[in-house]
N, C-alpha and C. Protein backbone atom coordinates (compact mmCIF):
# COMPACT_ATOMS: atom_id res chain seq x y z
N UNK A 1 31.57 -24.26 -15.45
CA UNK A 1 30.24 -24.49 -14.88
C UNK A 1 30.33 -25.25 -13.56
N UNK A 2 31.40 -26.00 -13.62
CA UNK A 2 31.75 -26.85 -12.19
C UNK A 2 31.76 -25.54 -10.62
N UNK A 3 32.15 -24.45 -11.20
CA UNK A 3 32.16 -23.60 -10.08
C UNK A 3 30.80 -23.00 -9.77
N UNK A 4 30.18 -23.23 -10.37
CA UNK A 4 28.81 -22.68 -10.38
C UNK A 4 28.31 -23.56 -9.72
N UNK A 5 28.48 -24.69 -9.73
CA UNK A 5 27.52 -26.25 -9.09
C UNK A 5 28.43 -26.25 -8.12
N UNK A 6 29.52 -25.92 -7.71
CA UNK A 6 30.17 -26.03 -6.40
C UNK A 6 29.53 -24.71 -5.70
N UNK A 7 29.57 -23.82 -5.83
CA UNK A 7 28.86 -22.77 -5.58
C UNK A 7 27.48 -22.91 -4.92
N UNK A 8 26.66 -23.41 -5.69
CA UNK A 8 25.07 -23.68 -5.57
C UNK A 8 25.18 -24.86 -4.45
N UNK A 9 25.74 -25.39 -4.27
CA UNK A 9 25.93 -26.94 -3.27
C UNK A 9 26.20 -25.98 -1.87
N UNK A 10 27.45 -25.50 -1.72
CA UNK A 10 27.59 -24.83 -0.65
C UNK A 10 27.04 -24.23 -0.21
N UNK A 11 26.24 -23.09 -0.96
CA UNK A 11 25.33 -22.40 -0.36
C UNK A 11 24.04 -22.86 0.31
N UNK A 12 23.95 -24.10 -0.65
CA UNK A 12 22.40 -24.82 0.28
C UNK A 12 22.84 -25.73 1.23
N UNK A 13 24.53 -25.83 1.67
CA UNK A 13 24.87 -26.42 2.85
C UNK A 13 24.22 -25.83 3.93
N UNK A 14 24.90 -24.77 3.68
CA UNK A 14 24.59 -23.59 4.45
C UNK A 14 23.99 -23.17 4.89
N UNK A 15 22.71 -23.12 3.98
CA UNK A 15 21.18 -22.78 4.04
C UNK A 15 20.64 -23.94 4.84
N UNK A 16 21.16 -25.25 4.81
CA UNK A 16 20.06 -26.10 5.46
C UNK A 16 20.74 -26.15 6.95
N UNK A 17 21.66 -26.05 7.08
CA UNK A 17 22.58 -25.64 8.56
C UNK A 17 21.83 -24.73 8.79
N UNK A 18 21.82 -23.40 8.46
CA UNK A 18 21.32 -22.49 9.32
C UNK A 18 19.70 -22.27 9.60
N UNK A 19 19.18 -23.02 8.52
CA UNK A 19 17.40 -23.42 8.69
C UNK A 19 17.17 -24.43 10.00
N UNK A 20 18.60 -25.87 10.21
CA UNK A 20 18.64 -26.39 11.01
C UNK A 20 18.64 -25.56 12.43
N UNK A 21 19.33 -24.60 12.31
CA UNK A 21 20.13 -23.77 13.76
C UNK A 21 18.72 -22.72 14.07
N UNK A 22 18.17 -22.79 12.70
CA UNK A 22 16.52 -21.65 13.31
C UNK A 22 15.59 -22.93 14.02
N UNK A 23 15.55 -23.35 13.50
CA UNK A 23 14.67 -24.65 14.09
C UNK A 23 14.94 -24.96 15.53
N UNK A 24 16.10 -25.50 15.50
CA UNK A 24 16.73 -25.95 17.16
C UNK A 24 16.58 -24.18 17.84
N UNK A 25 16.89 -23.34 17.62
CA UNK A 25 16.88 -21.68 18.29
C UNK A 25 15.37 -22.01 18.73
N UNK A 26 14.72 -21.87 17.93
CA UNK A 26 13.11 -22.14 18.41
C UNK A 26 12.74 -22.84 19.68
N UNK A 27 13.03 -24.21 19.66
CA UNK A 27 12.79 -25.14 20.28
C UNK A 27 13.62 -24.84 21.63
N UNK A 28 14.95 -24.46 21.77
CA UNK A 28 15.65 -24.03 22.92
C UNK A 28 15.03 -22.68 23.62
N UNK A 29 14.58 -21.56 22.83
CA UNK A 29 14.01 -20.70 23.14
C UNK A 29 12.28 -20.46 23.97
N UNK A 30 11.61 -22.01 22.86
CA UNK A 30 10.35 -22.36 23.72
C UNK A 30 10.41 -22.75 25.22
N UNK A 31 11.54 -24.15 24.86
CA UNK A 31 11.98 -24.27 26.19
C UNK A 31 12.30 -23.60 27.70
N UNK A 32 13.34 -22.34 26.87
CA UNK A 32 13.85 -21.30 28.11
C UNK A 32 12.83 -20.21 28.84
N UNK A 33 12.09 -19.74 27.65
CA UNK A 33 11.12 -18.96 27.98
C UNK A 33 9.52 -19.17 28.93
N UNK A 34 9.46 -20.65 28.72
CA UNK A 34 8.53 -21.44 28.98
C UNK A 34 8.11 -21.83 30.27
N UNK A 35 9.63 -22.19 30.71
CA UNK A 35 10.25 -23.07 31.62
C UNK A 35 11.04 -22.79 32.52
N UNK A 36 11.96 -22.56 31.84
CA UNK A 36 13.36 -21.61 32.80
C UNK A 36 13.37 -20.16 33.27
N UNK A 37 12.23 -19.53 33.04
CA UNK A 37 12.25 -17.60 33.69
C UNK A 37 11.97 -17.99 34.73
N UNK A 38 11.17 -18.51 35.45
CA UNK A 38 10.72 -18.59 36.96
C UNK A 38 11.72 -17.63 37.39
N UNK A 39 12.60 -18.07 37.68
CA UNK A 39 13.48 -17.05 38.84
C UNK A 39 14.48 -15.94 37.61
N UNK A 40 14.08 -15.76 36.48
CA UNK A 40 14.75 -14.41 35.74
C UNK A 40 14.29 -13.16 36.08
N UNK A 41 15.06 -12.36 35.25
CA UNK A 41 14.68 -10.88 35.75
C UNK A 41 13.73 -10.61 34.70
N UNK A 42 13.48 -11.33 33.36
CA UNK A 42 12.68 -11.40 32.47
C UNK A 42 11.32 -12.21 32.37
N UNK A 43 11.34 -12.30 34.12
CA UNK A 43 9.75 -13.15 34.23
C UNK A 43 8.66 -12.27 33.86
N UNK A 44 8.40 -11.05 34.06
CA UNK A 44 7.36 -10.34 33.39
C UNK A 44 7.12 -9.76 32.29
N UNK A 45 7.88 -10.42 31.52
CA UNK A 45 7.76 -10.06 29.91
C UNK A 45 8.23 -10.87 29.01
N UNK A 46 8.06 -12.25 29.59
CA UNK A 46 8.20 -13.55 29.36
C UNK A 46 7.51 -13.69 27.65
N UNK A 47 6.56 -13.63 28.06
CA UNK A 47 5.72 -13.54 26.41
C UNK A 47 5.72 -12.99 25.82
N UNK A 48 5.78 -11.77 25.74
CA UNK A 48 6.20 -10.62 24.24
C UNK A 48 7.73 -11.04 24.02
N UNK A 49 8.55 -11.90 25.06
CA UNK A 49 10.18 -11.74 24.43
C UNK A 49 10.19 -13.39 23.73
N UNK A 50 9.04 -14.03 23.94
CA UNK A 50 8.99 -15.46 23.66
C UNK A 50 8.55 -14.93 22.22
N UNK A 51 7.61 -14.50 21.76
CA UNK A 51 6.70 -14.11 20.75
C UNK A 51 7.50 -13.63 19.94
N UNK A 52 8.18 -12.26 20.29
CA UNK A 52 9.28 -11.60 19.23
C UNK A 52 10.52 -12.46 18.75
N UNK A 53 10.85 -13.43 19.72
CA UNK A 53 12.22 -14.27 19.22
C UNK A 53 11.63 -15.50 18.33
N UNK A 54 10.55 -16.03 18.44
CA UNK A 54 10.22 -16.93 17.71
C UNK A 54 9.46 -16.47 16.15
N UNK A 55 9.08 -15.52 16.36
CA UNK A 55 8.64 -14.84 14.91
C UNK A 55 10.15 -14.30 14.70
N UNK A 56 11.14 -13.64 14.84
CA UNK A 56 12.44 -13.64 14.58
C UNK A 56 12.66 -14.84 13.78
N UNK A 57 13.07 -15.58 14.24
CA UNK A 57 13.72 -17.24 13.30
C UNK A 57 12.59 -16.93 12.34
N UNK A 58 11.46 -17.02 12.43
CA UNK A 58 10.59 -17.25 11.12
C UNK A 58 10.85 -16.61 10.07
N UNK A 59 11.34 -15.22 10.41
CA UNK A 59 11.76 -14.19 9.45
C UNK A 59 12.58 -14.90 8.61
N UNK A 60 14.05 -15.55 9.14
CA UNK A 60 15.09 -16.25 9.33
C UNK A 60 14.60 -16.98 8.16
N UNK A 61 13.67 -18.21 8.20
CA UNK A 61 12.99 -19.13 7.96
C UNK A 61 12.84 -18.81 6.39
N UNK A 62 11.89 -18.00 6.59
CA UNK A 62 11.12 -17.16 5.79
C UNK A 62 11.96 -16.90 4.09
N UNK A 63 13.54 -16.29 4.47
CA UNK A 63 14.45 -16.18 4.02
C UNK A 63 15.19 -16.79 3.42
N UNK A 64 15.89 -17.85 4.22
CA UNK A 64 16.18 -18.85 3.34
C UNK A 64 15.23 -19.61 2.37
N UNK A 65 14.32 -20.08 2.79
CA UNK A 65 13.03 -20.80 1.83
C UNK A 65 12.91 -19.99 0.70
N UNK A 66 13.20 -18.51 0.56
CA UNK A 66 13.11 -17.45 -0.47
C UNK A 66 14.28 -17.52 -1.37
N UNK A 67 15.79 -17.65 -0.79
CA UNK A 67 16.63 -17.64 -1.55
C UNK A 67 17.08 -18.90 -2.00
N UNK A 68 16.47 -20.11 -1.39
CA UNK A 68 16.45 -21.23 -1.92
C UNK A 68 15.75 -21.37 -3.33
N UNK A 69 14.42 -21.27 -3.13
CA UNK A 69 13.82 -21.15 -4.34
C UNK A 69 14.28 -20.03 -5.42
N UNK A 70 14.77 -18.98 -5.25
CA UNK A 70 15.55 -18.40 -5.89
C UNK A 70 16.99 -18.34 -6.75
N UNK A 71 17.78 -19.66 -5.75
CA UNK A 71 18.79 -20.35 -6.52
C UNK A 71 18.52 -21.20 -7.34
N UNK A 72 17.20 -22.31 -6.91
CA UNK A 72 16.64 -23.18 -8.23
C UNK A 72 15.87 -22.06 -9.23
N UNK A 73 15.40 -21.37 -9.63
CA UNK A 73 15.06 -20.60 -10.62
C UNK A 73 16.30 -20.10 -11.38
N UNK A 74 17.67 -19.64 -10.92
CA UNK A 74 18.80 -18.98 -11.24
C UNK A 74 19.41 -20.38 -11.94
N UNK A 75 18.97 -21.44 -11.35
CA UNK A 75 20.00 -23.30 -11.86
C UNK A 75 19.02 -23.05 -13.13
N UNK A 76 17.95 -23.01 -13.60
CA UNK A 76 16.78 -23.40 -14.48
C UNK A 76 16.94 -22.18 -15.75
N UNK A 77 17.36 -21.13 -14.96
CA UNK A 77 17.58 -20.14 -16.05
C UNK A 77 16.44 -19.15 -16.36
N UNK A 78 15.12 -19.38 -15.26
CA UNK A 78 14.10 -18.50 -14.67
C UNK A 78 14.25 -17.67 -14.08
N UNK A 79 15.12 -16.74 -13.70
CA UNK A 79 15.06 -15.94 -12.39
C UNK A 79 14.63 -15.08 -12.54
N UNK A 80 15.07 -14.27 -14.02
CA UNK A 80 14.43 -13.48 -14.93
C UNK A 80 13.33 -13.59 -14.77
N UNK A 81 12.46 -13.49 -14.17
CA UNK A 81 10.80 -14.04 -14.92
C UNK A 81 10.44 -12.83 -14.11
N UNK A 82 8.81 -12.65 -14.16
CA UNK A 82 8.05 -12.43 -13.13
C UNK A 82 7.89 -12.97 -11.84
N UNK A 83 7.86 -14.45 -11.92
CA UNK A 83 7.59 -15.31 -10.99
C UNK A 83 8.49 -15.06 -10.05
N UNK A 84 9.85 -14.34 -9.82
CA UNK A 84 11.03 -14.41 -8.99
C UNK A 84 10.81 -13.26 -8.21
N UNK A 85 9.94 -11.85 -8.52
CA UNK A 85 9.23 -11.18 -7.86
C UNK A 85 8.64 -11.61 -6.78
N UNK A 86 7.91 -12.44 -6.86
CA UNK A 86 7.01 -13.01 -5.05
C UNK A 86 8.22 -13.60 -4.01
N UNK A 87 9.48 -13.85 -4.48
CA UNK A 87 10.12 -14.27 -3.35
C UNK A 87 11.34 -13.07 -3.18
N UNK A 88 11.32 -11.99 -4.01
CA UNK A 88 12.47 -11.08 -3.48
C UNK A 88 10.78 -10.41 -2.74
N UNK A 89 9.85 -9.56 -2.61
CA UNK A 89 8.95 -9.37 -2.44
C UNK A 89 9.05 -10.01 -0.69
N UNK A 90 8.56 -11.37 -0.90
CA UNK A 90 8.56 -12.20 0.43
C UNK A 90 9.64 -11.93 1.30
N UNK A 91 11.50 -11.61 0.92
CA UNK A 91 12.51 -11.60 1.04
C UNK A 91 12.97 -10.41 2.03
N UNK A 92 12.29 -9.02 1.26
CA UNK A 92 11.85 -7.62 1.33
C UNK A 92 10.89 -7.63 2.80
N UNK A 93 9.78 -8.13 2.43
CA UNK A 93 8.71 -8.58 4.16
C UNK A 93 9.43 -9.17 5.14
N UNK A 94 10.03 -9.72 4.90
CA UNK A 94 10.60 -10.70 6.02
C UNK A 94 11.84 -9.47 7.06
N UNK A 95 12.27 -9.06 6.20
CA UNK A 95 13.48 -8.06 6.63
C UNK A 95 13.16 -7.15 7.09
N UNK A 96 11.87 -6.44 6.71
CA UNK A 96 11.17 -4.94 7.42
C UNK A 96 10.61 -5.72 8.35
N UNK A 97 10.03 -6.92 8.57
CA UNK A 97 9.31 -7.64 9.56
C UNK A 97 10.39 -7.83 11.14
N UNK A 98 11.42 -8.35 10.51
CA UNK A 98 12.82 -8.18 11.34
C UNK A 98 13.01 -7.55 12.23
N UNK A 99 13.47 -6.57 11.17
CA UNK A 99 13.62 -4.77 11.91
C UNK A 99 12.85 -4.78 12.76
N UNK A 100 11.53 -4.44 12.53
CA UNK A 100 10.50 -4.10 13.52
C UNK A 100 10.31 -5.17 14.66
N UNK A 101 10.54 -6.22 14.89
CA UNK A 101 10.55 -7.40 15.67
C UNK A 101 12.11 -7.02 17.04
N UNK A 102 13.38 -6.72 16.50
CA UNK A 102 13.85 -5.90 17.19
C UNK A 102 13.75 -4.75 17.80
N UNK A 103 13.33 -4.05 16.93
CA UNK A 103 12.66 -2.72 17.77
C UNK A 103 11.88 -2.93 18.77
N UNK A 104 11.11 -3.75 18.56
CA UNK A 104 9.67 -4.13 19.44
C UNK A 104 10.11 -4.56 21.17
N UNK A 105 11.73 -5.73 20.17
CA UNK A 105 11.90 -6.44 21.86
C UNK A 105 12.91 -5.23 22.24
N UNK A 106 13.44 -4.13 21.71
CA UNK A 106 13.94 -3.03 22.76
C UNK A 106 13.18 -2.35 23.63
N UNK A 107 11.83 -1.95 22.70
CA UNK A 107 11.19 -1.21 23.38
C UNK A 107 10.76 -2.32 24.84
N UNK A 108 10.15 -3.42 24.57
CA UNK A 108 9.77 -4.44 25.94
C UNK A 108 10.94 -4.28 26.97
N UNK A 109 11.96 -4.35 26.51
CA UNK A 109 13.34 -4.46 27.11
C UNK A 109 13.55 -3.12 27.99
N UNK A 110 13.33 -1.93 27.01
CA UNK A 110 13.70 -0.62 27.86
C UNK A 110 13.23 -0.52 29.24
N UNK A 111 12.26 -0.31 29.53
CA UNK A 111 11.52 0.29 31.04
C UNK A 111 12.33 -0.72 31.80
N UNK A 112 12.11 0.23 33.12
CA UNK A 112 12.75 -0.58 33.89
C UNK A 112 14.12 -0.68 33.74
N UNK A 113 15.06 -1.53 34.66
CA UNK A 113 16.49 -1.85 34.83
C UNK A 113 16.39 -3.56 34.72
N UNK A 114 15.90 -3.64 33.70
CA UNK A 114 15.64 -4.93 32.87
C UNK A 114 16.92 -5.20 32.11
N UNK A 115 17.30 -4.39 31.06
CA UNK A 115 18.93 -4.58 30.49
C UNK A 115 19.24 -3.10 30.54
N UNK A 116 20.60 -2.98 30.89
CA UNK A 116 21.40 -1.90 30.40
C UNK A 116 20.72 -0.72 29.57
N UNK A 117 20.46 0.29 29.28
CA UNK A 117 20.09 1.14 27.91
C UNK A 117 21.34 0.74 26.84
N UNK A 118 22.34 0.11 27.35
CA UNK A 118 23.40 0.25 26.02
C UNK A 118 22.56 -1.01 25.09
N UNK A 119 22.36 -1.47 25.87
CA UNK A 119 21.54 -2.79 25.21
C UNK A 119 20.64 -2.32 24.37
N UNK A 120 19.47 -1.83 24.65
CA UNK A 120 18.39 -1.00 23.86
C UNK A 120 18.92 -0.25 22.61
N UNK A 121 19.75 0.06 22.76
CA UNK A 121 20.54 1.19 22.45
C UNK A 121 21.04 0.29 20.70
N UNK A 122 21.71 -0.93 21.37
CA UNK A 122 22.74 -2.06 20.53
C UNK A 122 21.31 -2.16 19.65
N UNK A 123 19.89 -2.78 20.21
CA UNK A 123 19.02 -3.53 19.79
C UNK A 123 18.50 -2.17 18.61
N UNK A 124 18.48 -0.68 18.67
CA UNK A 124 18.18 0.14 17.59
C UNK A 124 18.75 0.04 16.80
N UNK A 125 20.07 -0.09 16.78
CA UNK A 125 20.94 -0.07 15.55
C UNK A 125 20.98 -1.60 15.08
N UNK A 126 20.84 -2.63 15.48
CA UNK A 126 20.65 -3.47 14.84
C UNK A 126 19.46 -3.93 14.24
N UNK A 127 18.02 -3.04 14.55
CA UNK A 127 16.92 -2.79 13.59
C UNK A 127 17.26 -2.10 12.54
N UNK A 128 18.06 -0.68 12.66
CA UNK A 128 18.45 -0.07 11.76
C UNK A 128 19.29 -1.07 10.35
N UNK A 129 20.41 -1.65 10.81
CA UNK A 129 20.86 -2.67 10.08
C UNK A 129 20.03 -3.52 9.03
N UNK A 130 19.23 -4.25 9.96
CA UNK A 130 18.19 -5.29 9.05
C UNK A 130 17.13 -4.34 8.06
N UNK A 131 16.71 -3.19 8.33
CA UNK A 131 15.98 -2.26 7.52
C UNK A 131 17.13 -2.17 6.21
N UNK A 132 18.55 -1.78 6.89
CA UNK A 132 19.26 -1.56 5.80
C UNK A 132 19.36 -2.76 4.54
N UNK A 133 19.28 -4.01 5.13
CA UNK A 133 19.38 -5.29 4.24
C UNK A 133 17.63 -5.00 3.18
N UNK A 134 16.96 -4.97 4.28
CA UNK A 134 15.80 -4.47 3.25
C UNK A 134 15.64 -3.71 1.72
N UNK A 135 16.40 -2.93 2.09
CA UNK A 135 16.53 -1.48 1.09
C UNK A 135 17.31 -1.93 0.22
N UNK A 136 18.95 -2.77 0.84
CA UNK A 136 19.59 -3.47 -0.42
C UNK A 136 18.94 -4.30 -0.96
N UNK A 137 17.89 -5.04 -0.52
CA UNK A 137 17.29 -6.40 -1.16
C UNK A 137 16.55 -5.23 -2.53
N UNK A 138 15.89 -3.93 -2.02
CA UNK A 138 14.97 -3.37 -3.27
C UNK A 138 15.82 -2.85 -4.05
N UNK A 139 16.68 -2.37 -3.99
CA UNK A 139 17.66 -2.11 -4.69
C UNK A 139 17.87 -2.77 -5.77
N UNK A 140 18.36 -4.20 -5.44
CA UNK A 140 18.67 -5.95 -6.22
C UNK A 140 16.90 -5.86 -6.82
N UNK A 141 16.01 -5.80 -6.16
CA UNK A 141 14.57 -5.94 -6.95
C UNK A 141 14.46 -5.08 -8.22
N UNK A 142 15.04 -3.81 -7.65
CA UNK A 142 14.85 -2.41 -9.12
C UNK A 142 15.56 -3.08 -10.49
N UNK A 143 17.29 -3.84 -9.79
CA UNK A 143 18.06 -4.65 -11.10
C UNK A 143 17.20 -5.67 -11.64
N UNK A 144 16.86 -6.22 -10.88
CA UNK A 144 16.06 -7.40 -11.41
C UNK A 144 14.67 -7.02 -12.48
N UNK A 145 14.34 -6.29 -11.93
CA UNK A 145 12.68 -5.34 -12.78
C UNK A 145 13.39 -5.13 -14.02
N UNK A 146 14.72 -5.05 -14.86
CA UNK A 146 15.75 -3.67 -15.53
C UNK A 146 15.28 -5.34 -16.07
N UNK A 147 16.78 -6.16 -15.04
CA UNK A 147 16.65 -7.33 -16.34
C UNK A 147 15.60 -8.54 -16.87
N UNK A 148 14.74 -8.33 -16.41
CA UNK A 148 13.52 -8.68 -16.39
C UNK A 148 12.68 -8.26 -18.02
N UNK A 149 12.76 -6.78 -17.93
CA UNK A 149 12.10 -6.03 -18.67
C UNK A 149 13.42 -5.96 -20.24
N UNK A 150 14.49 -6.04 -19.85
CA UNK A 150 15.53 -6.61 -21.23
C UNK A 150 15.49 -7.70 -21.65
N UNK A 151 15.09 -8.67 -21.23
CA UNK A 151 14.63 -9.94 -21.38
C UNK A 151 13.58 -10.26 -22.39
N UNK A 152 12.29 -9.36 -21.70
CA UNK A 152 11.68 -9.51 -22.81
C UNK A 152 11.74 -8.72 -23.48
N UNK A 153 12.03 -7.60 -23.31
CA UNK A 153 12.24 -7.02 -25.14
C UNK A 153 13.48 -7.69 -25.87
N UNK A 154 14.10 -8.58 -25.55
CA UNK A 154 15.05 -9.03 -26.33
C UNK A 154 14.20 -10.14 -26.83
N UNK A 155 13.55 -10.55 -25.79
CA UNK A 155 12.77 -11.81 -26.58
C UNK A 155 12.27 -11.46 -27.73
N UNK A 156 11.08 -9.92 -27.71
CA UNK A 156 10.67 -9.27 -28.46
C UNK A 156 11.23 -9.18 -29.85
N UNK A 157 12.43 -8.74 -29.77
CA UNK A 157 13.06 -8.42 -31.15
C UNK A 157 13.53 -9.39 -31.61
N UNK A 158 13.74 -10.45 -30.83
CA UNK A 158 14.06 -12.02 -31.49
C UNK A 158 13.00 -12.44 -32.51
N UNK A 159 11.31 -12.43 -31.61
CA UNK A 159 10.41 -12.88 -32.29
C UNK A 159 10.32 -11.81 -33.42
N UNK A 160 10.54 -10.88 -33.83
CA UNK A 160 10.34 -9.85 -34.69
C UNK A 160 11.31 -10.27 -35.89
N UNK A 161 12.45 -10.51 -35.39
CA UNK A 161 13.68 -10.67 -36.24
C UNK A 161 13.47 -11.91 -37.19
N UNK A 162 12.86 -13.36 -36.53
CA UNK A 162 12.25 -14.56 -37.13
C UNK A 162 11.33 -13.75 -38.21
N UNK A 163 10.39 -13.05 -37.78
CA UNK A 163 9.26 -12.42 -38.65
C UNK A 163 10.02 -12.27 -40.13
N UNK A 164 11.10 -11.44 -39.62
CA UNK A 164 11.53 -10.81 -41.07
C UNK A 164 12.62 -11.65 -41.88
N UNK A 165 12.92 -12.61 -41.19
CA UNK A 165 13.93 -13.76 -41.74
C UNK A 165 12.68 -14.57 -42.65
């Protein structure tokens, strides 16, 4: 069980590092976008690329706060439940939200000789990617629905089994 609690520790190292690193991204990004385009080549689309990168981290955000609460339900021996639905659910939104948040800043990005097309190009397939995390997350949701639904019918035949004892 010690590997399990070493396990669960690290991961919310991790998690609060990289919640830390969305936070500061934000704040450096308000900053740059804010402040520092004056003389970029990204002064006229300053705000849709401010908008898309900061709802980005949120996604980010969004995510960890989901699989956090999802590791304390898994410590408690809840995960099984219903209740663990609203945060693979939330988990699922956040990731199609993603996707589309990249797409969005390619498309801003394309026109013009603003970046490269290889760039645009990089920024599709890495929507494609995060859609893909999506689909694995429903995937993990379909297992979860399976053991969810064995759960309680095991409960079921427990309470049945008392009946006849």
């Amino acid at each position: 069980m010690a590997l399990g609690k070493l396990t669960v520790l690290a991961l919310r190292a991790v998690m609060v590092a990289l919640h830390a690193g969305a936070v500061s991204a934000q704040a450096v990004m308000v900053a740059m976008l804010t402040g520092a385009m004056d003389e970029s080549i990204l002064v006229d689309r300053r705000t849709p690329v401010l908008v898309i990168t900061i709802l980005g981290v949120v996604t980010v955000q969004v995510v960890l706060v989901c699989v956090w609460r999802l590791v304390t339900m898994a410590q408690r021996g809840t995960v099984f439940s219903h209740a663990a639905f609203r945060y693979v659910h939330l988990v699922m939104g956040a990731f199609v939200a993603a996707s589309l948040l990249v797409l969005a800043l390619g498309a801003v990005l394309a026109p013009g000789d603003v970046v490269p097309p290889g760039v645009v190009a990089l920024l599709g397939g890495v929507s494609l990617a995060i859609f893909g995390n999506a689909l694995i997350v429903l995937v993990l949701r379909m297992l979860l629905a399976q053991a969810v639904a064995r759960d309680v019918e095991a409960s079921q035949l427990g309470a049945e089994l008392a009946e006849v004892i």
